[in-house]
PDB file of N, CA and C in Angstrom:
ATOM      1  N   UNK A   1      -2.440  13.975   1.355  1.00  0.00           N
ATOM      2  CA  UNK A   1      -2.527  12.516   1.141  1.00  0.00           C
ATOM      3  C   UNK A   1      -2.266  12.205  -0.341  1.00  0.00           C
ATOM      4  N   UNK A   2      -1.514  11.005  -0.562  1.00  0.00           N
ATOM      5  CA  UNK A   2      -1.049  10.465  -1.905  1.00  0.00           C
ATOM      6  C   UNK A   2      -1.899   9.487  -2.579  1.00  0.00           C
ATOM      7  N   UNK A   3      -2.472  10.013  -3.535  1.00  0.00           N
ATOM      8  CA  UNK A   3      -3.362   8.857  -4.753  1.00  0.00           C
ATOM      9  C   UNK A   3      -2.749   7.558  -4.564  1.00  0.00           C
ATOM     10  N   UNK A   4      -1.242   7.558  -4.369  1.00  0.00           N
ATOM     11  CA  UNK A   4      -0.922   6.200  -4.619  1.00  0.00           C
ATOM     12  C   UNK A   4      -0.922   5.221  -3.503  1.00  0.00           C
ATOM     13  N   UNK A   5      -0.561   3.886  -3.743  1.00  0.00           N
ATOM     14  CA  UNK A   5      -1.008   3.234  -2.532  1.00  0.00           C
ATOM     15  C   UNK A   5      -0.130   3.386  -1.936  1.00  0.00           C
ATOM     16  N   UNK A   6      -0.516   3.701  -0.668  1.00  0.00           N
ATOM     17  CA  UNK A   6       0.912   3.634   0.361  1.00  0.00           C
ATOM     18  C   UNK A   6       1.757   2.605   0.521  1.00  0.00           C
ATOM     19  N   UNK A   7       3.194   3.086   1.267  1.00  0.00           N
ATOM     20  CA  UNK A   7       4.097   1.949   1.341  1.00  0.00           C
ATOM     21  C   UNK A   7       3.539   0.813   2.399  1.00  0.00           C
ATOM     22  N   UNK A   8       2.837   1.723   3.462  1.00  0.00           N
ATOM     23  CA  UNK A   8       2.298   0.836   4.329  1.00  0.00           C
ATOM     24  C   UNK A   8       1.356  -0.346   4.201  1.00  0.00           C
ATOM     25  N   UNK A   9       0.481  -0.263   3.158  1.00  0.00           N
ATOM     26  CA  UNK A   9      -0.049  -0.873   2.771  1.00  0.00           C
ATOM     27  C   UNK A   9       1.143  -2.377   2.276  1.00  0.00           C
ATOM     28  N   UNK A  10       2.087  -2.015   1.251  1.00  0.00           N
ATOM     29  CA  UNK A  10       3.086  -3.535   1.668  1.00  0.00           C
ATOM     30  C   UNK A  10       3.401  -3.827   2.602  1.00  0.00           C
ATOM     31  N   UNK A  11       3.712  -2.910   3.629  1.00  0.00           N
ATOM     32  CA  UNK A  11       4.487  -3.624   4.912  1.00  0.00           C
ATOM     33  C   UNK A  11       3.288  -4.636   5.435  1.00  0.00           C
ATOM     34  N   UNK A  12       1.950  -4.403   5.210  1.00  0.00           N
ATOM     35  CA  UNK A  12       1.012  -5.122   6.095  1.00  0.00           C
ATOM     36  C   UNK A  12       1.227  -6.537   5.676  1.00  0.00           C
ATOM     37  N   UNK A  13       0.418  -7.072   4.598  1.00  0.00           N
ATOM     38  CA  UNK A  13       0.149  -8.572   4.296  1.00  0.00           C
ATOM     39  C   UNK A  13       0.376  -8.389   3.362  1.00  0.00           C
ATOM     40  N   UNK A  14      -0.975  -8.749   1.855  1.00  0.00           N
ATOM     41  CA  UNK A  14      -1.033  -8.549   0.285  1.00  0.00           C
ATOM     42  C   UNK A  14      -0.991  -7.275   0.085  1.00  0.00           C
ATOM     43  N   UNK A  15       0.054  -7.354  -1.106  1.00  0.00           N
ATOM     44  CA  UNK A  15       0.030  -5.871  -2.034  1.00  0.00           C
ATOM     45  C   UNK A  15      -1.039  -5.612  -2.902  1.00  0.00           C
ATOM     46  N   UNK A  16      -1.440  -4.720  -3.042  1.00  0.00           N
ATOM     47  CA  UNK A  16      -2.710  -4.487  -3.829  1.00  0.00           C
ATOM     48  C   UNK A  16      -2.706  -5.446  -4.959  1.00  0.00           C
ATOM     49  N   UNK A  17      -3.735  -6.098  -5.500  1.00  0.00           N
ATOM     50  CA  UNK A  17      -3.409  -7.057  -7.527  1.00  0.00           C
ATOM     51  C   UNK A  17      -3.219  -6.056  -8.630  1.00  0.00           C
TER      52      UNK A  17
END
């Protein structure tokens, strides 16, 4: 697993601030 935020995380809604 990757420290960084996943891409999936954009595909959902808000990108992390």
């Amino acid at each position: 697993m990757s420290s960084w935020p996943h891409i999936e995380a954009l595909e959902l809604d808000d990108p992390y601030p």
